[in-house]
N, C-alpha and C. Protein backbone atom coordinates (compact mmCIF):
# COMPACT_ATOMS: atom_id res chain seq x y z
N UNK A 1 134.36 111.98 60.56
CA UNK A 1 133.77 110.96 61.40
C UNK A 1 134.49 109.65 61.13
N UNK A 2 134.21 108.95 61.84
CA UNK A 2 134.99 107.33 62.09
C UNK A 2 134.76 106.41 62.48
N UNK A 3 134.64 104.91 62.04
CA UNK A 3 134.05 104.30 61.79
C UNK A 3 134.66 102.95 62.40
N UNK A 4 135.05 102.26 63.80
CA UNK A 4 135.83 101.12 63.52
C UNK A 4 134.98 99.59 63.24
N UNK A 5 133.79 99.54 62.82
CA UNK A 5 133.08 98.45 62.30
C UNK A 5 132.55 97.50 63.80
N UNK A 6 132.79 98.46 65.24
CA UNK A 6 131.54 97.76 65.70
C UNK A 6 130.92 98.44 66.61
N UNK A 7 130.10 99.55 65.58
CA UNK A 7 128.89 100.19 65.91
C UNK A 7 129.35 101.47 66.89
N UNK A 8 130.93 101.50 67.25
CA UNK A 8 131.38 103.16 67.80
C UNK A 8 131.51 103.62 67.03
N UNK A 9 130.98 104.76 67.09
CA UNK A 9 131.46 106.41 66.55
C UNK A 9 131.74 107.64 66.83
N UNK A 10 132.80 107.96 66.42
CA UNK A 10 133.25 108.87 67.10
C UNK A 10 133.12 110.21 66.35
N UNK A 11 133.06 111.86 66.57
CA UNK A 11 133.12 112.60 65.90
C UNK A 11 133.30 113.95 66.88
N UNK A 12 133.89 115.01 66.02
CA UNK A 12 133.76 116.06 66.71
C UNK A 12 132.74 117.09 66.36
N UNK A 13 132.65 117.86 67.43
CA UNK A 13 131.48 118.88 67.35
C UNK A 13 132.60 120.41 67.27
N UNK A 14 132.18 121.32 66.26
CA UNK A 14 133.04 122.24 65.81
C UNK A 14 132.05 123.80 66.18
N UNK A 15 131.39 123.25 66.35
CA UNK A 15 129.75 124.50 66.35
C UNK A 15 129.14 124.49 67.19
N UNK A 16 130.09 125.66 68.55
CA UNK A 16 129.65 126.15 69.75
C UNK A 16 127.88 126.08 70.26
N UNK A 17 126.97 126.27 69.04
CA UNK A 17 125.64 126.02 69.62
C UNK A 17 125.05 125.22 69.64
N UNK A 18 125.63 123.79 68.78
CA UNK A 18 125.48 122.42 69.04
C UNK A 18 125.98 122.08 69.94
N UNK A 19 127.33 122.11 70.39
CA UNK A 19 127.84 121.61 71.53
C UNK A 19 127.20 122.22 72.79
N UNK A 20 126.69 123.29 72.80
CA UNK A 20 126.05 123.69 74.33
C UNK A 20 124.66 122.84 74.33
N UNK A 21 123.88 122.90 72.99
CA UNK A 21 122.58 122.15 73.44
C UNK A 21 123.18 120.51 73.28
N UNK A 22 124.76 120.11 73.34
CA UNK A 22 124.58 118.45 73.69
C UNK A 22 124.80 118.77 74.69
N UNK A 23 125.72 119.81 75.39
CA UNK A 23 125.84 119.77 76.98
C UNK A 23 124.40 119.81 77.95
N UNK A 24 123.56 121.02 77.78
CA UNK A 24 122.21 121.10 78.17
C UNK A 24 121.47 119.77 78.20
N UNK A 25 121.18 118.90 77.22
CA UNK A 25 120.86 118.04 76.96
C UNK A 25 121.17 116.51 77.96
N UNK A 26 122.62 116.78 77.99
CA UNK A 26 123.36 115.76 78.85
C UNK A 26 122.73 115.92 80.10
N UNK A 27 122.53 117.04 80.60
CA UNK A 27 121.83 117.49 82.13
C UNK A 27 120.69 116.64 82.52
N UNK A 28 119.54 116.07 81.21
CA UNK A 28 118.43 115.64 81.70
C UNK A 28 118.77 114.36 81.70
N UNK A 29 119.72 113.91 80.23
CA UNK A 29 119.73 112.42 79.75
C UNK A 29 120.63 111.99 80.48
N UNK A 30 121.36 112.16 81.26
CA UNK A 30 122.42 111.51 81.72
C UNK A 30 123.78 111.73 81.94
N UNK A 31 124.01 112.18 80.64
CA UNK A 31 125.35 111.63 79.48
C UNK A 31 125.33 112.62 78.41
N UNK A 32 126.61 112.96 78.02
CA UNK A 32 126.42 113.16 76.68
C UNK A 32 126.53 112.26 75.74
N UNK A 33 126.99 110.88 75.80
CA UNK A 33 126.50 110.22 74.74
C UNK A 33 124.92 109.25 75.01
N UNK A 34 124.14 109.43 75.69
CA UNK A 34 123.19 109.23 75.86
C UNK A 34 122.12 110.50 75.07
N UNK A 35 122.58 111.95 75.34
CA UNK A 35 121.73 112.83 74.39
C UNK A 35 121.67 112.86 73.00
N UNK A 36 123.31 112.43 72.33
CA UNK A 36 123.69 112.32 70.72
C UNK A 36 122.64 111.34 70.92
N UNK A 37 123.29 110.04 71.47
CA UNK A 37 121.81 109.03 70.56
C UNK A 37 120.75 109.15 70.53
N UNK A 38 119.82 109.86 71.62
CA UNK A 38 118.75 110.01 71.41
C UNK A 38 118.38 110.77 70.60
N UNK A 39 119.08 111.85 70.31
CA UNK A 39 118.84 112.98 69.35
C UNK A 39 118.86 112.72 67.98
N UNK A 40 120.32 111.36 67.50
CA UNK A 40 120.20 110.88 66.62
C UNK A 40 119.04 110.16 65.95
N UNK A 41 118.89 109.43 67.15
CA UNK A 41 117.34 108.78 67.23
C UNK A 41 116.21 109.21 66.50
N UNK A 42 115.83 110.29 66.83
CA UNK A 42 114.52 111.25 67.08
C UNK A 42 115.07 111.98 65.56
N UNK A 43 116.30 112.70 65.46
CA UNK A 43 116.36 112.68 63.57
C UNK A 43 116.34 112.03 63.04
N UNK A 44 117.77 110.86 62.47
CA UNK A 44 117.56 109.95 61.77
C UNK A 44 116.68 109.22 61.66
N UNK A 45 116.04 108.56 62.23
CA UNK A 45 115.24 107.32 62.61
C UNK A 45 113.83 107.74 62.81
N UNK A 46 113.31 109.41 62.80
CA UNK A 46 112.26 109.50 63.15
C UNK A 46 111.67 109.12 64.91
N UNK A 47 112.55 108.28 65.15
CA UNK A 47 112.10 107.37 67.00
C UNK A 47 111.85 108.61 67.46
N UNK A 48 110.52 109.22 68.40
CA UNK A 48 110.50 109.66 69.77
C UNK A 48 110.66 108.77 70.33
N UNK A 49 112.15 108.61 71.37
CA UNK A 49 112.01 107.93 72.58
C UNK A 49 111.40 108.79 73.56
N UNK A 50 110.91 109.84 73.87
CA UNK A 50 110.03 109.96 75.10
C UNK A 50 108.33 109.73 74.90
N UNK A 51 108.64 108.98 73.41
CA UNK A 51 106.58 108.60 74.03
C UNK A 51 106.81 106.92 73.87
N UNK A 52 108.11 106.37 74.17
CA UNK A 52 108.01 105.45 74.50
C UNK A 52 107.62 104.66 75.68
N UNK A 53 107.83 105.47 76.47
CA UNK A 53 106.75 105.38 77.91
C UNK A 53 106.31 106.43 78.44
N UNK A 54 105.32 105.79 79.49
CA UNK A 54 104.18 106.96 79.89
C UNK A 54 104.94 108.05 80.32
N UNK A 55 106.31 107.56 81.12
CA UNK A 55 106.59 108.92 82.15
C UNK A 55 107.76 109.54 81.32
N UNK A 56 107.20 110.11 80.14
CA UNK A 56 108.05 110.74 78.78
C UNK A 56 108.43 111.97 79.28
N UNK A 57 108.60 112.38 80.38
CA UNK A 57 109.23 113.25 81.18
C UNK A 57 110.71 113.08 81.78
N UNK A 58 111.07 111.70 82.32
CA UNK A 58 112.24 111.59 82.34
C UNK A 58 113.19 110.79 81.56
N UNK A 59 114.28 111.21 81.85
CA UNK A 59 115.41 110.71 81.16
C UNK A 59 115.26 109.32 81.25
N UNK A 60 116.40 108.40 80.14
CA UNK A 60 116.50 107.25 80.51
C UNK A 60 116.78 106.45 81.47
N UNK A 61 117.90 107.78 81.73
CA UNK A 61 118.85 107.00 83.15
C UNK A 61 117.80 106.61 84.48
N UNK A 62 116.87 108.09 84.30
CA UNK A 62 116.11 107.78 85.84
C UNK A 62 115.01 106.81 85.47
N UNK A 63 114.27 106.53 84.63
CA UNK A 63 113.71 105.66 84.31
C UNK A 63 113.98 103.81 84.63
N UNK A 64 115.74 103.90 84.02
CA UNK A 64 116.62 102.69 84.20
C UNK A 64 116.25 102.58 85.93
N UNK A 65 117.41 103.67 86.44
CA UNK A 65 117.27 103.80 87.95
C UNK A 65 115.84 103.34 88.95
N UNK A 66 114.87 103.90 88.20
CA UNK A 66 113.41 103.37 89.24
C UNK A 66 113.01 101.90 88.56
N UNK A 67 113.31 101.27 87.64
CA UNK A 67 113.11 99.99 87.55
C UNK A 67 114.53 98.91 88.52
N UNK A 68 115.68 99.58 88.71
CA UNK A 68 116.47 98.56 89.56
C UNK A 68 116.04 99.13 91.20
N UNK A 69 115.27 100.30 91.31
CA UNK A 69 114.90 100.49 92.65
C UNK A 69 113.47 99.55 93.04
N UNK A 70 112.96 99.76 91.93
CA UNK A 70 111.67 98.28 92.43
C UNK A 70 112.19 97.09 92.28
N UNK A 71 113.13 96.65 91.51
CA UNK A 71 113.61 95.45 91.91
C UNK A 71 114.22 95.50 93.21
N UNK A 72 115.29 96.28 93.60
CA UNK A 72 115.66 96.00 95.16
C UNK A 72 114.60 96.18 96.25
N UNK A 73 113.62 97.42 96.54
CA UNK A 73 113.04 97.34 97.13
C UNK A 73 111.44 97.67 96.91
N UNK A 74 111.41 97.09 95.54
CA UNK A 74 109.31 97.02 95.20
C UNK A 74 109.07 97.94 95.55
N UNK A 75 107.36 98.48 95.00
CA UNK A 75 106.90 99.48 95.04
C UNK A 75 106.60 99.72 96.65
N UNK A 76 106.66 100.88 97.26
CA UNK A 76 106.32 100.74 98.85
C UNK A 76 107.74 100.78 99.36
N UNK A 77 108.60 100.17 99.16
CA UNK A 77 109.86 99.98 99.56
C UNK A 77 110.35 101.35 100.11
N UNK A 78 111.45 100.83 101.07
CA UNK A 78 111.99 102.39 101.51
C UNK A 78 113.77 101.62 101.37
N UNK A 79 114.49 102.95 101.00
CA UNK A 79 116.41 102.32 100.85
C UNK A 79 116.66 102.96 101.38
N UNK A 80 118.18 103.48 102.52
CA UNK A 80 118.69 104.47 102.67
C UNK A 80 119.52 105.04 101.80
N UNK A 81 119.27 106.82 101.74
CA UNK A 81 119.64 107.37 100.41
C UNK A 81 120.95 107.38 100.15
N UNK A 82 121.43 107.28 101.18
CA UNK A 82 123.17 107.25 100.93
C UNK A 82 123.64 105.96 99.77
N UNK A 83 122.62 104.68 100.58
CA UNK A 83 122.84 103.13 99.89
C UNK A 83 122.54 103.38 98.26
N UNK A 84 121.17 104.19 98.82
CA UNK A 84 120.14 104.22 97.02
C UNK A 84 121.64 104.79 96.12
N UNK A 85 122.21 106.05 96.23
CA UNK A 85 122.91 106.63 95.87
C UNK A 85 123.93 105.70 95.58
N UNK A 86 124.19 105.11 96.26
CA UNK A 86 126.02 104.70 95.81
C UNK A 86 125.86 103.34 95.18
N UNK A 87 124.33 102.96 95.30
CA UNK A 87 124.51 101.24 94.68
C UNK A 87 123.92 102.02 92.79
N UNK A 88 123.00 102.88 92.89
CA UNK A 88 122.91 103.44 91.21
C UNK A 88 123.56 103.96 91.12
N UNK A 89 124.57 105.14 91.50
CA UNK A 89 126.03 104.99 90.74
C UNK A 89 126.69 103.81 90.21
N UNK A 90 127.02 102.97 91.07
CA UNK A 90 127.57 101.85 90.18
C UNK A 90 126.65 101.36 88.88
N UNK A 91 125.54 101.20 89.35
CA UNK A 91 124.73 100.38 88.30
C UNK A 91 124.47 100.92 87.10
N UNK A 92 124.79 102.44 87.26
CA UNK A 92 124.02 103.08 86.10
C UNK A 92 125.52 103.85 85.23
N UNK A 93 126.73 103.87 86.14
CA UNK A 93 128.10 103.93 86.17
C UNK A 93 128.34 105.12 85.74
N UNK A 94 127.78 105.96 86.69
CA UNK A 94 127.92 107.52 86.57
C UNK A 94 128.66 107.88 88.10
N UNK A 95 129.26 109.05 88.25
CA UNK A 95 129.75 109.36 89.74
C UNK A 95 128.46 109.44 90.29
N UNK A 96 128.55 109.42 92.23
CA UNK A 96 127.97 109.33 92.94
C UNK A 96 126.99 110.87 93.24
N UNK A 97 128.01 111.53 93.06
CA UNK A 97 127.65 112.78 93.37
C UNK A 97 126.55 113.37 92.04
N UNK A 98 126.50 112.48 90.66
CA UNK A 98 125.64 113.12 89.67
C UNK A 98 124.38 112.05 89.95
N UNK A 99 124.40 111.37 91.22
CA UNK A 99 122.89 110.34 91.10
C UNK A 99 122.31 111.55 91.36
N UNK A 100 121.91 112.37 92.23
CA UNK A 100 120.92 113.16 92.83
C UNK A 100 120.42 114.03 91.35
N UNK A 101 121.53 114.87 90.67
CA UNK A 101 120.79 115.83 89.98
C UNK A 101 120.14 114.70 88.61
N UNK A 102 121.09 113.74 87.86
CA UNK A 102 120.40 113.18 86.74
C UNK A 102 119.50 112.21 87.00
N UNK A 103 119.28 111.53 88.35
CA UNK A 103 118.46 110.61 88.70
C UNK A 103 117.45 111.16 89.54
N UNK A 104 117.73 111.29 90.60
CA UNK A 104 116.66 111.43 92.33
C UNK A 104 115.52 112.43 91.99
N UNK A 105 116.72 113.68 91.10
CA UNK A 105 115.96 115.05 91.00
C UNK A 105 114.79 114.50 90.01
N UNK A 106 114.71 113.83 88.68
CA UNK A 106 113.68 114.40 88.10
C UNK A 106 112.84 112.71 88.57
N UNK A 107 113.22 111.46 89.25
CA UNK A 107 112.10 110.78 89.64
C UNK A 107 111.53 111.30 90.76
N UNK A 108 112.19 112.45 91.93
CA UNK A 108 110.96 112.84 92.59
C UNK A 108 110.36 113.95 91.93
N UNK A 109 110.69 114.81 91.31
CA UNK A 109 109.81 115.71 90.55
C UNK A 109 108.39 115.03 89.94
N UNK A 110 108.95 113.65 89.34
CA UNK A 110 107.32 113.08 88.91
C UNK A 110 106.91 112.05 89.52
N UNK A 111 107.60 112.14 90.62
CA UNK A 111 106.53 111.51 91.90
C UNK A 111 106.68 110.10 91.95
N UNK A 112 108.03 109.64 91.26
CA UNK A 112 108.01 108.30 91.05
C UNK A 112 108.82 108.03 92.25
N UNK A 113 109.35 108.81 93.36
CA UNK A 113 110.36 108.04 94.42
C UNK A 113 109.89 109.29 95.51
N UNK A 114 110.13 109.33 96.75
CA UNK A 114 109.41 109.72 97.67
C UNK A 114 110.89 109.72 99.01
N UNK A 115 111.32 110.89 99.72
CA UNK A 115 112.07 111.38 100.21
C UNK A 115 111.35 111.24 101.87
N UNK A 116 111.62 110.65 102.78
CA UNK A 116 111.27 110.25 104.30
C UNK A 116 113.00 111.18 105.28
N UNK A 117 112.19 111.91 105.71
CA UNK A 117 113.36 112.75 106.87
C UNK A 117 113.03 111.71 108.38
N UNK A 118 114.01 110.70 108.80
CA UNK A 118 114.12 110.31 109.92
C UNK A 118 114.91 110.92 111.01
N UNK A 119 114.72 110.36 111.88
CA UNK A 119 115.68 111.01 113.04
C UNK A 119 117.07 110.63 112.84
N UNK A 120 117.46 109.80 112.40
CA UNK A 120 118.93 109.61 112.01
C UNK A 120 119.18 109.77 110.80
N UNK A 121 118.71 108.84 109.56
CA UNK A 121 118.58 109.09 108.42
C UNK A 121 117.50 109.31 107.78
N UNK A 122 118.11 109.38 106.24
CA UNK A 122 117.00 110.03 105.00
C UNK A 122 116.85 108.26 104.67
N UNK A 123 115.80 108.31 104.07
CA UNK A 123 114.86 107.25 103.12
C UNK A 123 114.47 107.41 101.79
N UNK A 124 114.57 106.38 100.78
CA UNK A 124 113.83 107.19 99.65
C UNK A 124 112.62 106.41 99.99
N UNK A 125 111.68 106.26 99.02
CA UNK A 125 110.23 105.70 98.97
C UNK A 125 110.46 105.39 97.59
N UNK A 126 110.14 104.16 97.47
CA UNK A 126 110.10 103.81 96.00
C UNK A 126 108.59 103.75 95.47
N UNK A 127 108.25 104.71 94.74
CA UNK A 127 106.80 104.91 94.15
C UNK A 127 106.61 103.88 92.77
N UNK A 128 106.12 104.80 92.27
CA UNK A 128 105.53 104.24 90.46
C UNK A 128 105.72 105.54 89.73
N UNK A 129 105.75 104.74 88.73
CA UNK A 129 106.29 106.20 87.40
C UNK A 129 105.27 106.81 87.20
N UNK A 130 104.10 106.48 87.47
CA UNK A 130 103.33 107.22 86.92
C UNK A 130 102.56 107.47 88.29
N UNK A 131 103.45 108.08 89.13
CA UNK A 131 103.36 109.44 90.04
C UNK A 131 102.03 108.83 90.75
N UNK A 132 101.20 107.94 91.02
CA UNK A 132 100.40 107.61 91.75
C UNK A 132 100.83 107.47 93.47
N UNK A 133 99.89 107.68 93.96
CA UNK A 133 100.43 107.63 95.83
C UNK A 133 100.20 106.29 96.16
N UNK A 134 101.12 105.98 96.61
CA UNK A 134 102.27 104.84 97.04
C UNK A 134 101.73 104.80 98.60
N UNK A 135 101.54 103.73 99.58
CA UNK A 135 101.67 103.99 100.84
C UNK A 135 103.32 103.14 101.53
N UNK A 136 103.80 103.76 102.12
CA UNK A 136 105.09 102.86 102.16
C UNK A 136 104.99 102.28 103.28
N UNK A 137 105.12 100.78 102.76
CA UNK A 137 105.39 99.55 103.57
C UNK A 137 106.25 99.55 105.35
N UNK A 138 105.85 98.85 106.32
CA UNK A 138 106.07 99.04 107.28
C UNK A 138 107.63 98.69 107.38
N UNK A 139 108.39 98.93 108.19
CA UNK A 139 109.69 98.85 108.28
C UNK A 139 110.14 97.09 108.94
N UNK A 140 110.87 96.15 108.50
CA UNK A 140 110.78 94.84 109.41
C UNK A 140 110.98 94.82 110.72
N UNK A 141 109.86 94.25 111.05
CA UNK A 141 109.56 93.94 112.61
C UNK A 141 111.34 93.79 113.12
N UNK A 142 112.07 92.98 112.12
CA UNK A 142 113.86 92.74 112.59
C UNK A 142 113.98 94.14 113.77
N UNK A 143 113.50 95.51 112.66
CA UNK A 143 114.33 96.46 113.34
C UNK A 143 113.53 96.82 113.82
N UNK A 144 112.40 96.75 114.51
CA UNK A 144 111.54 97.52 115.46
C UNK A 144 111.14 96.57 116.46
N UNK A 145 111.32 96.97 117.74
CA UNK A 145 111.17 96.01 119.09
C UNK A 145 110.00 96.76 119.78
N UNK A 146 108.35 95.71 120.02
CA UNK A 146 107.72 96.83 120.92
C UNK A 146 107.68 95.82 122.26
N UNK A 147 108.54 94.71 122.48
CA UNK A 147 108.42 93.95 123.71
C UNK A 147 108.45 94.74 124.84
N UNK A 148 109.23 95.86 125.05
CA UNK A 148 109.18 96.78 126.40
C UNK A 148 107.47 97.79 126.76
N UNK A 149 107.46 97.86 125.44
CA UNK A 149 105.61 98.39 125.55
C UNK A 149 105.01 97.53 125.73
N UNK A 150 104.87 96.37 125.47
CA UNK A 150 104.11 95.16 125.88
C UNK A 150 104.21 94.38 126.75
N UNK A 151 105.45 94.49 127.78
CA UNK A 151 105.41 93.86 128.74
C UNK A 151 104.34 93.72 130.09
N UNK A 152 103.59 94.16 129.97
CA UNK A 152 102.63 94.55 130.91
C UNK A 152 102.72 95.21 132.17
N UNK A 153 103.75 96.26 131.73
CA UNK A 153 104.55 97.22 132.76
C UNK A 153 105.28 96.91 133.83
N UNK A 154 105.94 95.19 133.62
CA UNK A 154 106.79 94.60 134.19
C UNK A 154 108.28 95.50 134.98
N UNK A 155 108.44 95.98 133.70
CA UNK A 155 109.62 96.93 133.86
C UNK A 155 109.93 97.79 134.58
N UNK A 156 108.00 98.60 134.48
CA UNK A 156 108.53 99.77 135.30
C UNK A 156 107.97 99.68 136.58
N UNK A 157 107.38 98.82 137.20
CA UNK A 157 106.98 98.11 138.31
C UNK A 157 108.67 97.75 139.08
N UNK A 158 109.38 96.95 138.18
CA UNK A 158 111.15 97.27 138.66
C UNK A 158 111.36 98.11 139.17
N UNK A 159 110.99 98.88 138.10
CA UNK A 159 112.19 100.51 137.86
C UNK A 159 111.45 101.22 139.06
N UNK A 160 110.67 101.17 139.88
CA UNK A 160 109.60 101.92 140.43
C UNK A 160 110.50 100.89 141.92
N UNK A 161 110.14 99.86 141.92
CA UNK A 161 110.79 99.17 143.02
C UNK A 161 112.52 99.37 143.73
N UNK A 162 113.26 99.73 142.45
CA UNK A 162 114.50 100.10 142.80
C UNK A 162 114.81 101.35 143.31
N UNK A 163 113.74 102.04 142.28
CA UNK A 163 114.04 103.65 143.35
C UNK A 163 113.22 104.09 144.13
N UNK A 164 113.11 103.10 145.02
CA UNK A 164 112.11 102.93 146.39
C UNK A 164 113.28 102.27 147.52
N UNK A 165 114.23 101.39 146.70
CA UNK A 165 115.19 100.74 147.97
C UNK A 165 115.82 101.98 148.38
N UNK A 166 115.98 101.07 149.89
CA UNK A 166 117.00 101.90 150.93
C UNK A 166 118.77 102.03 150.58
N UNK A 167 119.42 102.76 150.29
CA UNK A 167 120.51 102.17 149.67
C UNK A 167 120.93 101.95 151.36
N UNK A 168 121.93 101.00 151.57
CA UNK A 168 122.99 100.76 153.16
C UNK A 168 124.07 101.04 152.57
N UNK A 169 124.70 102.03 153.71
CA UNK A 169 126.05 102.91 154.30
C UNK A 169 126.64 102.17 154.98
């Protein structure tokens, strides 16, 4: 092992059934150096980090992940998943393609984020960690227009008038 005096360490793993349970491990936490430390953690140090919070079910990462998803869009909030996806990749600085299985997968499993099938796109729902039902917030008036329903059938009083004219030959 090796030591350069600020706080990296590096070492190898020689013993095929350690190295599969850091790989296994990496699956929930993130990372594989996110599982060594915790694991280190939880030996050396005695620390359970999973009864450090209530939702001691998920990893750190998704944990991290649903606290920068209520900051962008609060509890209720809806993101598009493509956006959700590619802005916590960066943030959490893992590829794009591992947000879904180390993140999405186990905060909707405990009910902390919430999946909306639209007619064009997907949505997440940003819940609470502790899996309580969420009602999600209305979408901004910006993007929803009901002036043509409310016109007092102005329109189709038109539309009704035009295909009534005579066309001239």
């Amino acid at each position: 092992m090796s030591d350069d005096g600020t706080g990296m360490v590096s070492f190898r793993v020689e013993d095929p059934a350690l190295a599969a349970a850091i790989e296994e491990a990496a699956e929930s936490e993130g990372s594989k150096s996110e599982a060594v430390r915790n694991g280190l953690r939880a030996g050396l140090l005695g620390d359970d980090v999973e009864s450090e919070d209530a939702s001691d079910a998920l990893p750190s990462k998704a944990r991290d992940a649903h606290r920068k998803l209520v900051e962008w869009a609060g509890v209720g909030g809806r993101l598009e998943l493509d956006t959700a996806e590619s802005v916590l990749a960066n943030h959490l600085n893992i590829q794009k393609a591992a947000v879904r299985k180390t993140v999405l997968q186990p905060l909707k499993a405990g009910d902390a984020i919430a999946l909306h099938q639209g007619l064009h796109e997907v949505t997440l729902v940003v819940g609470r960690l502790d899996g309580s039902d969420v009602e999600a917030r209305e979408t901004p008036a910006s993007t929803t227009s009901t002036e043509a329903a409310t016109d007092g059938g102005e329109a189709r009083d038109r539309l009704d008038e035009l295909a009534s004219a005579e066309v001239e030959r």
